[in-house]
C-alpha atoms as a PDB file:
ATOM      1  CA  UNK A   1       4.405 -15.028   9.422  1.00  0.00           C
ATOM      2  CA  UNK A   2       5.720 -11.739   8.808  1.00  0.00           C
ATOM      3  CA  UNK A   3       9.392 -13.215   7.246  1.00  0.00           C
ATOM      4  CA  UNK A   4       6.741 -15.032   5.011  1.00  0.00           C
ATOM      5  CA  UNK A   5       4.722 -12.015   3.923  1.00  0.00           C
ATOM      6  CA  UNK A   6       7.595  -9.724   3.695  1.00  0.00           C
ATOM      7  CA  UNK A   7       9.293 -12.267   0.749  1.00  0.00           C
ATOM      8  CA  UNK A   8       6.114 -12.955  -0.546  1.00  0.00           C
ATOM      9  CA  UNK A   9       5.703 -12.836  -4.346  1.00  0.00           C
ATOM     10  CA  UNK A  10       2.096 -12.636  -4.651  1.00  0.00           C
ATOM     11  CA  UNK A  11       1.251 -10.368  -1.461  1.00  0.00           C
ATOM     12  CA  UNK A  12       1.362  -7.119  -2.274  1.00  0.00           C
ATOM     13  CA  UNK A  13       1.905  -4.714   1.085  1.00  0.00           C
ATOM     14  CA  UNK A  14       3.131  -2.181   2.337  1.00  0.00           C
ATOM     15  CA  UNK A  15       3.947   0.124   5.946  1.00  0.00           C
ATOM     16  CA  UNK A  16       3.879   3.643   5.997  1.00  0.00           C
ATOM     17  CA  UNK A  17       3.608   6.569   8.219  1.00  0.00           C
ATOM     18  CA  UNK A  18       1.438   8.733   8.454  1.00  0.00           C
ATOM     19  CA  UNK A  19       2.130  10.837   6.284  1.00  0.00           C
ATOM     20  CA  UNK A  20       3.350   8.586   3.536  1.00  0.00           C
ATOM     21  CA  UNK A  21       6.766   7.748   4.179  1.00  0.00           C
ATOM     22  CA  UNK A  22       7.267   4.307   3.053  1.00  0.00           C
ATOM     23  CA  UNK A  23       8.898   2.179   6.073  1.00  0.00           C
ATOM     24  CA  UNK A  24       8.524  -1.305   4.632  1.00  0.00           C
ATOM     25  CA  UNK A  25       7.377  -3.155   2.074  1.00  0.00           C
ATOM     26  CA  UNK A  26       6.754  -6.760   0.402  1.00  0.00           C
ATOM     27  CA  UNK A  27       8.641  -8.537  -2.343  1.00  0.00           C
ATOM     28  CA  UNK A  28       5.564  -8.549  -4.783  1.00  0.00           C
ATOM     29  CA  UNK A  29       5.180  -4.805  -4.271  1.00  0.00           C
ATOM     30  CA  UNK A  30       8.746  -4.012  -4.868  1.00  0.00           C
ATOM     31  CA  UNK A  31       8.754  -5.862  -8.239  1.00  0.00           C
ATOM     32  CA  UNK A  32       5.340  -3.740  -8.794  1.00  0.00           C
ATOM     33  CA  UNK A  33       6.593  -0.576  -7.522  1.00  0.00           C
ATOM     34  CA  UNK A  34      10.545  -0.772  -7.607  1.00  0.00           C
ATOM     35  CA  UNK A  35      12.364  -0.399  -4.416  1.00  0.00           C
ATOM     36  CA  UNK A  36      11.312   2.966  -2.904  1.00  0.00           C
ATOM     37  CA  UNK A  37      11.285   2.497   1.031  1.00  0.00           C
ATOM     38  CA  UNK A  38      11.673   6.193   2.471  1.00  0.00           C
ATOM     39  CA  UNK A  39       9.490   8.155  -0.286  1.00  0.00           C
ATOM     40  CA  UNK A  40       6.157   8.719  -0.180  1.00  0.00           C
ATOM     41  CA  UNK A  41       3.743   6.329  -0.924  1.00  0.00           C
ATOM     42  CA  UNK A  42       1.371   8.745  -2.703  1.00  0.00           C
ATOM     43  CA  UNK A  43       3.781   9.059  -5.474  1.00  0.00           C
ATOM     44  CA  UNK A  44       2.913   5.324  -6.148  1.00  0.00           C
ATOM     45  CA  UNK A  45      -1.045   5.863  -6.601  1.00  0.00           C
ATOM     46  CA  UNK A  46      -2.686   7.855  -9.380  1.00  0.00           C
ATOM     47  CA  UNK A  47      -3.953  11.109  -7.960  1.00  0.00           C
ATOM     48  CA  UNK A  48      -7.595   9.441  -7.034  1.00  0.00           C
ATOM     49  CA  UNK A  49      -6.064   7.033  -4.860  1.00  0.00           C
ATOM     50  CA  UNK A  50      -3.666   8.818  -3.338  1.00  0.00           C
ATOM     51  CA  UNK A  51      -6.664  10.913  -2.192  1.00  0.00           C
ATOM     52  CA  UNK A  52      -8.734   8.513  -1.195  1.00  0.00           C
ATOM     53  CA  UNK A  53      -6.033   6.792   1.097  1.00  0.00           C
ATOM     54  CA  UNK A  54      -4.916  10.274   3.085  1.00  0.00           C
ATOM     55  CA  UNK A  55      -8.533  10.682   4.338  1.00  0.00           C
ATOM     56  CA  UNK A  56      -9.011   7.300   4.995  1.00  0.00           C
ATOM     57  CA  UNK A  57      -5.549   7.811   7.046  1.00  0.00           C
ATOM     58  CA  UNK A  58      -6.544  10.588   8.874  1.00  0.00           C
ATOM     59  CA  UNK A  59      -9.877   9.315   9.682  1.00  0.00           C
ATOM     60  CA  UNK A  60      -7.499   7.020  11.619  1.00  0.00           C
ATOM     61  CA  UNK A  61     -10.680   3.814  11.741  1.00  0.00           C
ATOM     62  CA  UNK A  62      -9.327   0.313  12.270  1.00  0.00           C
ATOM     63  CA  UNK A  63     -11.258  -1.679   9.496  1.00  0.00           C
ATOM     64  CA  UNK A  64      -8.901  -4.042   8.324  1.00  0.00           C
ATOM     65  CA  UNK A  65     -12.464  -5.914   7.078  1.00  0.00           C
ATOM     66  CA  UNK A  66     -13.225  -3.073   4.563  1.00  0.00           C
ATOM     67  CA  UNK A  67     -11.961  -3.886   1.300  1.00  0.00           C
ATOM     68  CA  UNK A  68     -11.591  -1.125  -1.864  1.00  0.00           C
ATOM     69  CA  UNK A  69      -9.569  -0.974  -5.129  1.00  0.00           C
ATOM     70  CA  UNK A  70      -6.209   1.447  -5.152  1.00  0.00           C
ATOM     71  CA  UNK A  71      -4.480   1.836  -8.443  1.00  0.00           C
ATOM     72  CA  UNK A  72      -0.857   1.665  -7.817  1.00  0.00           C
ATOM     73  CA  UNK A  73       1.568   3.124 -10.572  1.00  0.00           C
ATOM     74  CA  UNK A  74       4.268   0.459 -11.702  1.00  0.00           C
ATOM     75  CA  UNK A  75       8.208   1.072 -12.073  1.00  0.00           C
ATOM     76  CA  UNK A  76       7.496   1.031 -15.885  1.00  0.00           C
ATOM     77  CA  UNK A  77       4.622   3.531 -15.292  1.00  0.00           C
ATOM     78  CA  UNK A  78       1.863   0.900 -16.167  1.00  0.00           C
ATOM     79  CA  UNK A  79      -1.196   1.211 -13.701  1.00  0.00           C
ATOM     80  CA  UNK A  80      -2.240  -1.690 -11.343  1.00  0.00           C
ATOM     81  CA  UNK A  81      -5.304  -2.189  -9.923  1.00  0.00           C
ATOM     82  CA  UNK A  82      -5.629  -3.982  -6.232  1.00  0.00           C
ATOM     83  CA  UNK A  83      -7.988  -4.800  -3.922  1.00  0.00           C
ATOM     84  CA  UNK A  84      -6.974  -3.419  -0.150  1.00  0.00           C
ATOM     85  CA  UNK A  85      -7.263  -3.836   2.926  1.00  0.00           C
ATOM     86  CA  UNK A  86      -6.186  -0.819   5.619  1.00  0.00           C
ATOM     87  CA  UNK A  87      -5.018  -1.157   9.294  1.00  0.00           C
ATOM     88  CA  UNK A  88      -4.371   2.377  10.541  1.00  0.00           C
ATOM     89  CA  UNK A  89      -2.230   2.294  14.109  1.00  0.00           C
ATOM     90  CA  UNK A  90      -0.941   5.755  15.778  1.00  0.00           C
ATOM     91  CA  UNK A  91       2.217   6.095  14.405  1.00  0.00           C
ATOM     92  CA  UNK A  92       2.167   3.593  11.231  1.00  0.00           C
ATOM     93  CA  UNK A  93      -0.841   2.000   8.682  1.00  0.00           C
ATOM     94  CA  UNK A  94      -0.307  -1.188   6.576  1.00  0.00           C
ATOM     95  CA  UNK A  95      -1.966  -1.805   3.681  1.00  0.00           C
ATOM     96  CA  UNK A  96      -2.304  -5.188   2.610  1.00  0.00           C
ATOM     97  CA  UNK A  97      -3.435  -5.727  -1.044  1.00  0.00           C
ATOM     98  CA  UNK A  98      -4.108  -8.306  -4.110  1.00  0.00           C
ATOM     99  CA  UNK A  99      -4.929  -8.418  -7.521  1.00  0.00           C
ATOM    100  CA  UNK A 100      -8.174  -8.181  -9.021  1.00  0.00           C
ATOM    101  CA  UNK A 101      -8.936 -10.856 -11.226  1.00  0.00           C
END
């Protein structure tokens, strides 16, 4: 499963720590994002985002059933829209997205 998701062209996700570092991510979000493992992940999502994901970080809840929209900012600086799911551990959180229709 995870060899699957990590050269997956249509799931777009990605493993950080805590405090953004990128650790890992998916093929889909690499061809979104461009290939950016060690910097922060908050340089990726427009200001609101970025925001929104820190405290929902350091509120440190598993709820990998919520769902809510992050816009992501492309290697060509286009804006993406995607639906998300969050699964904060103690020393890592994945966030598993998809496109909105």
């Amino acid at each position: 499963m995870r060899a699957h998701l990590a050269s997956s062209s249509m799931a777009h996700g990605v493993v950080a720590a805590p405090d953004g570092s990128i650790l890992g991510m998916t093929a889909a979000m690499d061809k979104m994002v461009g290939s950016v493992n060690g910097q922060s992940l908050w340089e990726f999502l427009t200001p609101e985002s970025a925001e929104e994901l820190r405290g929902r970080v350091e509120a440190g809840r598993r709820s990998p059933e919520s769902r809510f929209p992050m816009t992501f900012i492309g290697a060509d600086s286009s804006q993406h829209v995607l639906i998300c799911s969050l699964d904060v551990q103690p020393n890592a959180f994945a966030l598993m997205c998809e496109r909105t229709k």
